[in-house]
ModelCIF file with pLDDT and N, C-alpha, C, O atoms, coordinates in Angstrom:
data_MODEL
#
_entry.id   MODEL 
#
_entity.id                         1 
_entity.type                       polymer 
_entity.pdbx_number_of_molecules   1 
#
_entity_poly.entity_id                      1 
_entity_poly.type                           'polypeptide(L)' 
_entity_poly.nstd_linkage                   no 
_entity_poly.nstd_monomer                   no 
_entity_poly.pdbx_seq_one_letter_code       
;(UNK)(UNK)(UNK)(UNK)(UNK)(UNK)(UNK)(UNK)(UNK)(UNK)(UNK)(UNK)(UNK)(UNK)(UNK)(UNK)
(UNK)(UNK)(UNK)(UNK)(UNK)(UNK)(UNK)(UNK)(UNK)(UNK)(UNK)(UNK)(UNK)(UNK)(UNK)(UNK)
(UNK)(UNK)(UNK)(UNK)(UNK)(UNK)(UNK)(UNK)(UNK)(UNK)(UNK)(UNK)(UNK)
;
_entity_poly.pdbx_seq_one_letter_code_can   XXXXXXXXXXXXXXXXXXXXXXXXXXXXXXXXXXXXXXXXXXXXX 
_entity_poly.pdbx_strand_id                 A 
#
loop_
_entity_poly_seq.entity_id 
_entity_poly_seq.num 
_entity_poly_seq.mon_id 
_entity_poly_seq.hetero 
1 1  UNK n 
1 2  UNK n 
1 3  UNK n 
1 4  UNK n 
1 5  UNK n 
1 6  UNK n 
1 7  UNK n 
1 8  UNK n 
1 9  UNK n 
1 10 UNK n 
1 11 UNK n 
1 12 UNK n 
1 13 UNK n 
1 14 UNK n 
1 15 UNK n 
1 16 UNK n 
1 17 UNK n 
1 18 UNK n 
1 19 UNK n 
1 20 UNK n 
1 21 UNK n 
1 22 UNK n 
1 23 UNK n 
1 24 UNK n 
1 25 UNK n 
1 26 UNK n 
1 27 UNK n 
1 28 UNK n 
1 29 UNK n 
1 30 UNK n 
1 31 UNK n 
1 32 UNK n 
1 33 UNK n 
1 34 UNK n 
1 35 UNK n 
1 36 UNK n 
1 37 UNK n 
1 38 UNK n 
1 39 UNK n 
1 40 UNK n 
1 41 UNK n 
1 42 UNK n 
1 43 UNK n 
1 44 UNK n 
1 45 UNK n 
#
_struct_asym.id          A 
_struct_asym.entity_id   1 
#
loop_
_ma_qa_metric.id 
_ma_qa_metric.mode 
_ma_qa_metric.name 
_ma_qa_metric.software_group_id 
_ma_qa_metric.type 
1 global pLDDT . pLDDT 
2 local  pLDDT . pLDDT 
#
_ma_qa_metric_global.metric_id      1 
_ma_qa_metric_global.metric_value   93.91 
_ma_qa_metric_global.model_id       1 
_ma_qa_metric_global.ordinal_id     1 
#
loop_
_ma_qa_metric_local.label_asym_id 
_ma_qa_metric_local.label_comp_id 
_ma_qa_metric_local.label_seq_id 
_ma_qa_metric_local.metric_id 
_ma_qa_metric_local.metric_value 
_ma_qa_metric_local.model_id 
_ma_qa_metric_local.ordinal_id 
A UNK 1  2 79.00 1 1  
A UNK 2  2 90.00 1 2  
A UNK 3  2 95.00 1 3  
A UNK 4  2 97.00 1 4  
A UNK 5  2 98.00 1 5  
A UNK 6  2 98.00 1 6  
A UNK 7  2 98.00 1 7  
A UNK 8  2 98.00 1 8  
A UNK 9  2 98.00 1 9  
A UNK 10 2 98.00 1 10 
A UNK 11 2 98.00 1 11 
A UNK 12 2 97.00 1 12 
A UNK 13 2 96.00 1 13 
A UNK 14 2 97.00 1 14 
A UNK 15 2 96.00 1 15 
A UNK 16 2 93.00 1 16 
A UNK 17 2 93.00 1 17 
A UNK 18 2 94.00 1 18 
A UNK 19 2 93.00 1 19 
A UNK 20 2 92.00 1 20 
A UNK 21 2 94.00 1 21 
A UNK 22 2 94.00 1 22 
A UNK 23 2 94.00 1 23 
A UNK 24 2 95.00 1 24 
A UNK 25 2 97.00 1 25 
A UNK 26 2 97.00 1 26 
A UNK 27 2 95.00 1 27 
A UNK 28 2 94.00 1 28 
A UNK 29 2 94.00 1 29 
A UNK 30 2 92.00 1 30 
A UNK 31 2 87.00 1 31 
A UNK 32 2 90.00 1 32 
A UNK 33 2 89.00 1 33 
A UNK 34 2 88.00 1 34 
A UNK 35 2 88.00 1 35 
A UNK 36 2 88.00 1 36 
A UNK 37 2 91.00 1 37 
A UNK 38 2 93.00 1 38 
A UNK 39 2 94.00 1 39 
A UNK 40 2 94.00 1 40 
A UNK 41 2 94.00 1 41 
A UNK 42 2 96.00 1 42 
A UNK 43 2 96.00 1 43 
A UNK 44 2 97.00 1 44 
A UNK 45 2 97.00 1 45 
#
loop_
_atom_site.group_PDB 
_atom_site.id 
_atom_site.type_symbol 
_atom_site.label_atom_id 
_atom_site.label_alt_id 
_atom_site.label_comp_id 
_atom_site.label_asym_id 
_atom_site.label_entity_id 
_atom_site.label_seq_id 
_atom_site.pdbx_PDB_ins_code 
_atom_site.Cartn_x 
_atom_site.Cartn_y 
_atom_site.Cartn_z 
_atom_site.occupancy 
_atom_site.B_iso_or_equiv 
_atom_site.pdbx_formal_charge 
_atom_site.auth_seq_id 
_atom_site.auth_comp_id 
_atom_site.auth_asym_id 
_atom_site.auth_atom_id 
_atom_site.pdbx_PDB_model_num 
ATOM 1   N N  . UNK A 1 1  ? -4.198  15.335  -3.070  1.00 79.00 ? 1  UNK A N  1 
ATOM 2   C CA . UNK A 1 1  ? -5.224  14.626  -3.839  1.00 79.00 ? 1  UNK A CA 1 
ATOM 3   C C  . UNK A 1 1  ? -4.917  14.659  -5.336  1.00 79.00 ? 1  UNK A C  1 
ATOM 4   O O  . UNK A 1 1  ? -4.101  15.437  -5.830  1.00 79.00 ? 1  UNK A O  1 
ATOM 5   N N  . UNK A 1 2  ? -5.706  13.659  -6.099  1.00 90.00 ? 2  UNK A N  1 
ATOM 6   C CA . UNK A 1 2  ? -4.844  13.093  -7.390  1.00 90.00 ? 2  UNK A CA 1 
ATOM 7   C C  . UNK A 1 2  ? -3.460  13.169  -7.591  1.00 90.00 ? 2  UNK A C  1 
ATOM 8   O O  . UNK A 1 2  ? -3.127  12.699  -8.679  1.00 90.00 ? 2  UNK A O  1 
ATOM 9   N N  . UNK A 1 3  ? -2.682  13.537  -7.010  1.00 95.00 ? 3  UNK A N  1 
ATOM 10  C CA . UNK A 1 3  ? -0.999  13.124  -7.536  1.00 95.00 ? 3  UNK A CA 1 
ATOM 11  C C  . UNK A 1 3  ? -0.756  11.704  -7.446  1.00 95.00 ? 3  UNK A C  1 
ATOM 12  O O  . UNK A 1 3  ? 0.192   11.323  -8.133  1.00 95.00 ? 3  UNK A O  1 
ATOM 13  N N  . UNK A 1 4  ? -1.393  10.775  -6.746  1.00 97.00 ? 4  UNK A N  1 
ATOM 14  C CA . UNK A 1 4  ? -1.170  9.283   -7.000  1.00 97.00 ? 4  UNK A CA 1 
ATOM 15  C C  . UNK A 1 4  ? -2.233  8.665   -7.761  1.00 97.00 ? 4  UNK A C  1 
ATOM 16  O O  . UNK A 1 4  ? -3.297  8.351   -7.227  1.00 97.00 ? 4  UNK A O  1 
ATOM 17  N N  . UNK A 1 5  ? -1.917  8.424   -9.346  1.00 98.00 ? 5  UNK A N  1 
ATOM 18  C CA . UNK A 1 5  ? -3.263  8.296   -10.910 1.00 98.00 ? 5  UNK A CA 1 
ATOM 19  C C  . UNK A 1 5  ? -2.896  7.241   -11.328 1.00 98.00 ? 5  UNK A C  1 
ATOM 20  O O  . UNK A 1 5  ? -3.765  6.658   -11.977 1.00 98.00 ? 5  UNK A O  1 
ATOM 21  N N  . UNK A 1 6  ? -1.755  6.619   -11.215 1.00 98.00 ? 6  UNK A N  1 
ATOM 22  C CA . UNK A 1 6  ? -1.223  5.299   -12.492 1.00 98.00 ? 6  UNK A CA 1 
ATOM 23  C C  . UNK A 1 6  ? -0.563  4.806   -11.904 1.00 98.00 ? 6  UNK A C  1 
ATOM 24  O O  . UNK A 1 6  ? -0.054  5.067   -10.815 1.00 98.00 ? 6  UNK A O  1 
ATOM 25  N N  . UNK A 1 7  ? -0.478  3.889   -12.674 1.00 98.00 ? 7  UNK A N  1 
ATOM 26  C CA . UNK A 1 7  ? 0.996   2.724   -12.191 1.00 98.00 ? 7  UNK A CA 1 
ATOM 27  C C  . UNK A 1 7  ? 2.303   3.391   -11.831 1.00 98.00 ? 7  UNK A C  1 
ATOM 28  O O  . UNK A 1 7  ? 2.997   2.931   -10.925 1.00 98.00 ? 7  UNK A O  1 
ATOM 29  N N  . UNK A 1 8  ? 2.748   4.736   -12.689 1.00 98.00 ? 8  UNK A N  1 
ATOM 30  C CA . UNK A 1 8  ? 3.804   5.424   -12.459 1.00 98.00 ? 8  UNK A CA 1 
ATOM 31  C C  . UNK A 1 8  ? 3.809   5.898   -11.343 1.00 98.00 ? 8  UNK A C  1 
ATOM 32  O O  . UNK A 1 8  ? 4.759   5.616   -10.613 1.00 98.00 ? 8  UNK A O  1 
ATOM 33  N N  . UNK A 1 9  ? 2.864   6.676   -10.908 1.00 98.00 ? 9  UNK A N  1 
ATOM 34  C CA . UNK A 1 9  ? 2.946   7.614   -9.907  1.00 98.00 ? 9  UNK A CA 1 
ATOM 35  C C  . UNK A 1 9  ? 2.456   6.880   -8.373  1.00 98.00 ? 9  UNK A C  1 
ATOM 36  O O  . UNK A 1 9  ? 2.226   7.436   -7.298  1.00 98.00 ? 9  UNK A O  1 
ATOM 37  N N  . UNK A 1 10 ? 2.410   5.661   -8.683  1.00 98.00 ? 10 UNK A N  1 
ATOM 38  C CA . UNK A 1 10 ? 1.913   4.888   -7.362  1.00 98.00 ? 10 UNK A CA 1 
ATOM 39  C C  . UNK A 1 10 ? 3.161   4.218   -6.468  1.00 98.00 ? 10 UNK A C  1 
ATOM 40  O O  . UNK A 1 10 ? 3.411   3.970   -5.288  1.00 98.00 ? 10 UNK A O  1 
ATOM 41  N N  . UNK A 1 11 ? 3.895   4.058   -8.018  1.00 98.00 ? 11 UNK A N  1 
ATOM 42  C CA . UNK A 1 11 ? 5.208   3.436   -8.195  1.00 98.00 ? 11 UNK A CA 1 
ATOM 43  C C  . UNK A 1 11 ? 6.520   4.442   -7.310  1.00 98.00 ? 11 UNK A C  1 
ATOM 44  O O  . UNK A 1 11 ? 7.365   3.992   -6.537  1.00 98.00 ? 11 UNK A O  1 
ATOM 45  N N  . UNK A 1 12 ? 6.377   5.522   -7.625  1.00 97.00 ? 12 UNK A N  1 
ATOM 46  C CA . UNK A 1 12 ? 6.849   6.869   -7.046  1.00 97.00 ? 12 UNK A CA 1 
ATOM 47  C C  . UNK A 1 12 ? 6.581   6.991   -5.879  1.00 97.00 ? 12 UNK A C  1 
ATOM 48  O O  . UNK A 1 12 ? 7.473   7.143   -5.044  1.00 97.00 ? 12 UNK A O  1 
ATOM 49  N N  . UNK A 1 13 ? 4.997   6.941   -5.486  1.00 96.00 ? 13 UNK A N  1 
ATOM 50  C CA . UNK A 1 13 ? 4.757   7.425   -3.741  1.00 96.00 ? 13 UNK A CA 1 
ATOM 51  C C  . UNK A 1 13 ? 5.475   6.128   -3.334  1.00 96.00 ? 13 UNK A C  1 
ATOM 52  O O  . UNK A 1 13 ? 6.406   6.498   -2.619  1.00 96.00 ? 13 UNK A O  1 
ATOM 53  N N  . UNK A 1 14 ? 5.497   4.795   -3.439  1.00 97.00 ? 14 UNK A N  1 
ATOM 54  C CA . UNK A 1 14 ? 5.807   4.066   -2.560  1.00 97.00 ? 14 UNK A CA 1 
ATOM 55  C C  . UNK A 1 14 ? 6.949   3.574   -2.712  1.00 97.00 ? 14 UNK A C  1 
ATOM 56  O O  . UNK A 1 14 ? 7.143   2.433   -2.292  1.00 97.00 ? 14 UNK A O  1 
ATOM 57  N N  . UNK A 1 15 ? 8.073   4.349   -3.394  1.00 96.00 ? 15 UNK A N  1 
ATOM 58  C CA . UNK A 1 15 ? 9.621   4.542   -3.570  1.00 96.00 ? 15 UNK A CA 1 
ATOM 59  C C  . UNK A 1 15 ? 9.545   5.361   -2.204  1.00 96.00 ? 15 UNK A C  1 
ATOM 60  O O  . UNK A 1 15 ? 9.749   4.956   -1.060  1.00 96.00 ? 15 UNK A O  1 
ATOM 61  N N  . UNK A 1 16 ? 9.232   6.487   -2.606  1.00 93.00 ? 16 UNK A N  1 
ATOM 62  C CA . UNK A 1 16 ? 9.103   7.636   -1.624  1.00 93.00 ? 16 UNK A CA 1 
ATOM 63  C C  . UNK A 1 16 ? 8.943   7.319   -0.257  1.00 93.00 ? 16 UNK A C  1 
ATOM 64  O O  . UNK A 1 16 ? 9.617   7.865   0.617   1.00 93.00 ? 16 UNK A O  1 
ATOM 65  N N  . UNK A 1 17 ? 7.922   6.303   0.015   1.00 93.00 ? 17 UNK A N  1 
ATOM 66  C CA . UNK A 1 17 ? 7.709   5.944   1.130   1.00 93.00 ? 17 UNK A CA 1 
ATOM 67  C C  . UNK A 1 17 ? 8.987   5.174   2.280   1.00 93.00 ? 17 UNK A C  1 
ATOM 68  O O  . UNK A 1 17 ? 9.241   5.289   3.479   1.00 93.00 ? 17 UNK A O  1 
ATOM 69  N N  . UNK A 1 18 ? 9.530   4.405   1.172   1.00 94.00 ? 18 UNK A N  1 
ATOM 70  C CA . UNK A 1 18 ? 10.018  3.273   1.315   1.00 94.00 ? 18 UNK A CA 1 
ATOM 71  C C  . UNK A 1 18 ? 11.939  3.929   1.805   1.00 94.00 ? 18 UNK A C  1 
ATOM 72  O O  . UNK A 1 18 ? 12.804  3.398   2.501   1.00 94.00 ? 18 UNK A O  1 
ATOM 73  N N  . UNK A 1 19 ? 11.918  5.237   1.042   1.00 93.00 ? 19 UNK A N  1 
ATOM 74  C CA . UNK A 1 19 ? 13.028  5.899   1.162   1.00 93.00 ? 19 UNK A CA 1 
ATOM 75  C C  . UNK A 1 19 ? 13.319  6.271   2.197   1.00 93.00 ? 19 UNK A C  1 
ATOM 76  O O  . UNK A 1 19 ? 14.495  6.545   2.436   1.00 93.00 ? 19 UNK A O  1 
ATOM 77  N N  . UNK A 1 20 ? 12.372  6.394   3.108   1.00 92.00 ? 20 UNK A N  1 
ATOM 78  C CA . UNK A 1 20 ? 12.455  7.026   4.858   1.00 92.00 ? 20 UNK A CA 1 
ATOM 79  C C  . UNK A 1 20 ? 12.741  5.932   5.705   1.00 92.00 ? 20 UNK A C  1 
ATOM 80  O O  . UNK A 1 20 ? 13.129  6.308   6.811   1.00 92.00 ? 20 UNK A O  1 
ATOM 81  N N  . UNK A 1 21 ? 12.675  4.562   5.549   1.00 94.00 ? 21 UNK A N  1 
ATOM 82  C CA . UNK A 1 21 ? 13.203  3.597   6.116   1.00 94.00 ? 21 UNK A CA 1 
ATOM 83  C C  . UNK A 1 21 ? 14.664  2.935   5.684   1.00 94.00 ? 21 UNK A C  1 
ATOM 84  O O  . UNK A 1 21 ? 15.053  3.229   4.554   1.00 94.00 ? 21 UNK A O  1 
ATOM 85  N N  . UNK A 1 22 ? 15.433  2.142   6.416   1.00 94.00 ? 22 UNK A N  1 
ATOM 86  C CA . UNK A 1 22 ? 16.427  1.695   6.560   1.00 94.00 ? 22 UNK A CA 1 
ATOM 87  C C  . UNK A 1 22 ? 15.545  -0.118  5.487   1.00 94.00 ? 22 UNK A C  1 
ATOM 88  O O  . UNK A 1 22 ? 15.704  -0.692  4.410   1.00 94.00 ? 22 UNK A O  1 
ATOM 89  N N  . UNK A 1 23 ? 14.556  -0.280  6.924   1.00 94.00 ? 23 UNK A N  1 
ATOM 90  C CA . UNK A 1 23 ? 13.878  -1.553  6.116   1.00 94.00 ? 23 UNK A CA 1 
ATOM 91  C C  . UNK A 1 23 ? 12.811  -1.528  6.821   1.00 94.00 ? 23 UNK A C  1 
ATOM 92  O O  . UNK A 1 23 ? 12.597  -0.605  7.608   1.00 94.00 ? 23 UNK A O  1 
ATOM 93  N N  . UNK A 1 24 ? 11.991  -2.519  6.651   1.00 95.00 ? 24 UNK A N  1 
ATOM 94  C CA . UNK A 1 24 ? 10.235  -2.446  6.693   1.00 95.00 ? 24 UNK A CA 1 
ATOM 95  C C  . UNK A 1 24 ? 9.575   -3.353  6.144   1.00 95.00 ? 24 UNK A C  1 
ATOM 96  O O  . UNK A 1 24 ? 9.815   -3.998  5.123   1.00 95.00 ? 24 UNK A O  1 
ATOM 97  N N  . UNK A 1 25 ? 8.537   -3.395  7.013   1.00 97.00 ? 25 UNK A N  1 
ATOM 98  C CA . UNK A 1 25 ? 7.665   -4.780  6.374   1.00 97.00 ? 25 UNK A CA 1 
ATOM 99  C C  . UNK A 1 25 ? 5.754   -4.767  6.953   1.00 97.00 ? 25 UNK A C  1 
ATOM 100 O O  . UNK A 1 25 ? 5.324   -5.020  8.078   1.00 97.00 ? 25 UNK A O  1 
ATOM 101 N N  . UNK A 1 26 ? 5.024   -4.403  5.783   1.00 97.00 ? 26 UNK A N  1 
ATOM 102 C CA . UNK A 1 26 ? 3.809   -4.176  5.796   1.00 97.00 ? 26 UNK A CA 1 
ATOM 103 C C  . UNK A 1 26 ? 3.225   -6.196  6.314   1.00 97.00 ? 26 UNK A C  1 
ATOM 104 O O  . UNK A 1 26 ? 3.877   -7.101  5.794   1.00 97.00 ? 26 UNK A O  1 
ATOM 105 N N  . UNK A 1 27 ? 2.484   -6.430  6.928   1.00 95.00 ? 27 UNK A N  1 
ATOM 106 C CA . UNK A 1 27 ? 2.241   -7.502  6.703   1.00 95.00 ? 27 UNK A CA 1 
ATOM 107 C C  . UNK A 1 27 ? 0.892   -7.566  7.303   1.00 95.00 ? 27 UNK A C  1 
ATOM 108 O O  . UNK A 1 27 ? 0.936   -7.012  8.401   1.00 95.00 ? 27 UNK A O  1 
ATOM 109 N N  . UNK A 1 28 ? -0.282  -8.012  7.036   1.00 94.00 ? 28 UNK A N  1 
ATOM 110 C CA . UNK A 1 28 ? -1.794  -8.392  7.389   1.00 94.00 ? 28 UNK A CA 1 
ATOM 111 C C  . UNK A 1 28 ? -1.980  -8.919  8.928   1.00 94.00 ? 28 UNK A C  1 
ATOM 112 O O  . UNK A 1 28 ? -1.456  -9.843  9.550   1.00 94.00 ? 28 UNK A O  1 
ATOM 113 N N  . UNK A 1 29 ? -2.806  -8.079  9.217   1.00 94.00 ? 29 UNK A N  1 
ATOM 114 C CA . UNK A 1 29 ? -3.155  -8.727  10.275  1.00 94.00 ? 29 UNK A CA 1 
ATOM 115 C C  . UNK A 1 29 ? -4.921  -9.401  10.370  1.00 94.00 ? 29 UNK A C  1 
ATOM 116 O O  . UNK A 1 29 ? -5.668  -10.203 10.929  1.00 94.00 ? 29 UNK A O  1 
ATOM 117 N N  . UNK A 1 30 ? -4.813  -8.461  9.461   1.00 92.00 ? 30 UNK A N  1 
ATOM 118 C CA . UNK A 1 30 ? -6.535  -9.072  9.185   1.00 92.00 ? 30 UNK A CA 1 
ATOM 119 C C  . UNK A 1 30 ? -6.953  -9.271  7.997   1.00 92.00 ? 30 UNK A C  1 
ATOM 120 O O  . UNK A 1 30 ? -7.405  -8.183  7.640   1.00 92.00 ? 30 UNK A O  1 
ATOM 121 N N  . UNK A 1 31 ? -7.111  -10.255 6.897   1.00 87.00 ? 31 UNK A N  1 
ATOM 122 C CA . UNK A 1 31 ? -7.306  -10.270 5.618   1.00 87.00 ? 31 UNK A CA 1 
ATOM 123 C C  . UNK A 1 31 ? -6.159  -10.971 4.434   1.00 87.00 ? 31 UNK A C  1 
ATOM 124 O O  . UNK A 1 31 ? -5.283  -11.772 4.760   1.00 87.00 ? 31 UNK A O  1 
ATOM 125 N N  . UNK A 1 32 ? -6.313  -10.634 3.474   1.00 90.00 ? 32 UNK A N  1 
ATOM 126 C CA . UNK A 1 32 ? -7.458  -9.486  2.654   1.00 90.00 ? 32 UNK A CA 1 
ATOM 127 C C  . UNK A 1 32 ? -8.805  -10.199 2.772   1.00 90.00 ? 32 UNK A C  1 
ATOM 128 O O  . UNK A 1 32 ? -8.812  -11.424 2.651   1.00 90.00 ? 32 UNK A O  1 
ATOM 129 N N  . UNK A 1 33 ? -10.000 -9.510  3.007   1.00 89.00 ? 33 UNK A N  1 
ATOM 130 C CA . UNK A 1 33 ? -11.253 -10.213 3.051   1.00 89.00 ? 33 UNK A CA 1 
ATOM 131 C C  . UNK A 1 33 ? -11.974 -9.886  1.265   1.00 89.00 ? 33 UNK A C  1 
ATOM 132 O O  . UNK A 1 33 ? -11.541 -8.823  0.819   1.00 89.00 ? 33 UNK A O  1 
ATOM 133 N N  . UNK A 1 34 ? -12.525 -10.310 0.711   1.00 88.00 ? 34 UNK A N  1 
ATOM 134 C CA . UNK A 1 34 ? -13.180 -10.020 -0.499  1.00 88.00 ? 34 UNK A CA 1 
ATOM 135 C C  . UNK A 1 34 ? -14.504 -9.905  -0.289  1.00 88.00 ? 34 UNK A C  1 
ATOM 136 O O  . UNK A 1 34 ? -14.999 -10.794 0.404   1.00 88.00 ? 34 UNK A O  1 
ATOM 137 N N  . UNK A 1 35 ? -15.465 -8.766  -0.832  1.00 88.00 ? 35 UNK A N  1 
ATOM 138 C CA . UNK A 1 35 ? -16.859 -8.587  -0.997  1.00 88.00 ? 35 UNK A CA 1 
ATOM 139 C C  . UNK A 1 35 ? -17.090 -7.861  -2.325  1.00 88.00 ? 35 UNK A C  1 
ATOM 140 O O  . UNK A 1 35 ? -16.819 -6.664  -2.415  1.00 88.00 ? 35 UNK A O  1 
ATOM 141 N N  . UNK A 1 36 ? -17.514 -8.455  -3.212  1.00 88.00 ? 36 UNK A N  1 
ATOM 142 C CA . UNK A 1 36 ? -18.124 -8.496  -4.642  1.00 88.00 ? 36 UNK A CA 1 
ATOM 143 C C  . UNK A 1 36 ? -16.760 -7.594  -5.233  1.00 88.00 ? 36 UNK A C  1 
ATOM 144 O O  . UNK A 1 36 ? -15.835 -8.398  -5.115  1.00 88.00 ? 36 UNK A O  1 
ATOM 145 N N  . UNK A 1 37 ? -16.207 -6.344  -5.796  1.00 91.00 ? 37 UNK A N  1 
ATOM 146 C CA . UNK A 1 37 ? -14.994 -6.374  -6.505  1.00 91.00 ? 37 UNK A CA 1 
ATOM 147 C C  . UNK A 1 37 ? -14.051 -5.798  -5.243  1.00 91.00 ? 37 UNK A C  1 
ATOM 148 O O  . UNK A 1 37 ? -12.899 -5.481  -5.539  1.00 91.00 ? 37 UNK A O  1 
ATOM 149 N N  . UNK A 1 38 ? -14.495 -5.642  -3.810  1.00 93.00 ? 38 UNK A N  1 
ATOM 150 C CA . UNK A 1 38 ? -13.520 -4.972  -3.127  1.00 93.00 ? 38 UNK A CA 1 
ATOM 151 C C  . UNK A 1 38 ? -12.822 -5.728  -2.325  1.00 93.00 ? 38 UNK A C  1 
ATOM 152 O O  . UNK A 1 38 ? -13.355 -6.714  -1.818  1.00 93.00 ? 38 UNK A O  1 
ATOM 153 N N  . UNK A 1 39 ? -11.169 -5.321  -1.998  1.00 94.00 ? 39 UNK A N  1 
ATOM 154 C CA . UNK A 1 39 ? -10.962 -6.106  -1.129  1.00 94.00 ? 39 UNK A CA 1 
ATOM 155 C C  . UNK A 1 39 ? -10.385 -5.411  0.152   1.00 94.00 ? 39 UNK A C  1 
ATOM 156 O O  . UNK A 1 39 ? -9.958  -4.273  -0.042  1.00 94.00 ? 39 UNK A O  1 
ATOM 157 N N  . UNK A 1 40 ? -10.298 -5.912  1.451   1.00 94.00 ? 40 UNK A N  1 
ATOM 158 C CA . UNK A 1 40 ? -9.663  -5.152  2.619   1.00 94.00 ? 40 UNK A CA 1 
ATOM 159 C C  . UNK A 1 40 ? -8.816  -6.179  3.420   1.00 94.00 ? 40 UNK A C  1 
ATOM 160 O O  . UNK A 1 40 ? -8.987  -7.397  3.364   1.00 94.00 ? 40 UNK A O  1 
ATOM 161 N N  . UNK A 1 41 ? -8.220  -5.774  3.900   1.00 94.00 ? 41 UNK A N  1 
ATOM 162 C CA . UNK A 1 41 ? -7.200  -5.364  4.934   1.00 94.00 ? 41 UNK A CA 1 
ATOM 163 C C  . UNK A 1 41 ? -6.601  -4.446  5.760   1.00 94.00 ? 41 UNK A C  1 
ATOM 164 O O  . UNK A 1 41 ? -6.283  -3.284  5.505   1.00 94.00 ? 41 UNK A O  1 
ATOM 165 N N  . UNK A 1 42 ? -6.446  -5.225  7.018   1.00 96.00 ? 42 UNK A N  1 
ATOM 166 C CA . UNK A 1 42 ? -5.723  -4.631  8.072   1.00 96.00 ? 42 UNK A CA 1 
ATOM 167 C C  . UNK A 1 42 ? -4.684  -5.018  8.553   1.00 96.00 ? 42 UNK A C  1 
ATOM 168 O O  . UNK A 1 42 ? -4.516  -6.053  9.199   1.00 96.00 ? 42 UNK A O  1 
ATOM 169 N N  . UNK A 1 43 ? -3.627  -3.928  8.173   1.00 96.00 ? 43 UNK A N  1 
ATOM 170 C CA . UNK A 1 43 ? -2.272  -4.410  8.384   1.00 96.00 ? 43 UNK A CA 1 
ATOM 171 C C  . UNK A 1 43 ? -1.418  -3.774  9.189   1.00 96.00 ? 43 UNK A C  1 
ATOM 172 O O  . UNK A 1 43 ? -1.696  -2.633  9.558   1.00 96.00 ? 43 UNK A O  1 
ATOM 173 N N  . UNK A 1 44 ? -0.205  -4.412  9.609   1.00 97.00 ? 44 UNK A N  1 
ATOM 174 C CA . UNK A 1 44 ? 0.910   -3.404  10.392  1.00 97.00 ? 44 UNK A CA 1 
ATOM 175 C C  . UNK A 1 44 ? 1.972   -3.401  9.580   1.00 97.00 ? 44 UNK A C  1 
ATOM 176 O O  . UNK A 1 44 ? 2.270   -4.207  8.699   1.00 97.00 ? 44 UNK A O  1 
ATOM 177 N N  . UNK A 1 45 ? 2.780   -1.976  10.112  1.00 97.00 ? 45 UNK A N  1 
ATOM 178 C CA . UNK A 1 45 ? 4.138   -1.644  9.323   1.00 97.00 ? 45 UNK A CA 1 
ATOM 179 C C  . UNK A 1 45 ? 4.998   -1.913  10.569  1.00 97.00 ? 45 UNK A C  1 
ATOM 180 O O  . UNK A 1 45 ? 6.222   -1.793  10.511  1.00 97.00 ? 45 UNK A O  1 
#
């Protein structure tokens, strides 16, 4: 908890993430839906 705060460190986890794969691809399966400033999705990797 809090180690992911800024653009930097968001930037970092999802290097990080991205480092354990060969290749990969996040893509929606549901959304993004919008309700007043939030938005969601449901996606697969």
């Amino acid at each position: 908890p809090g180690q992911v705060h800024d653009p930097v460190t968001m930037a970092a986890w999802v290097t990080a993430f991205r480092s354990s794969f060969e290749s990969g691809t996040f893509r929606p399966l549901i959304g993004p839906l919008g309700v007043d400033d939030l938005l969601f999705c449901h996606w697969e990797f």
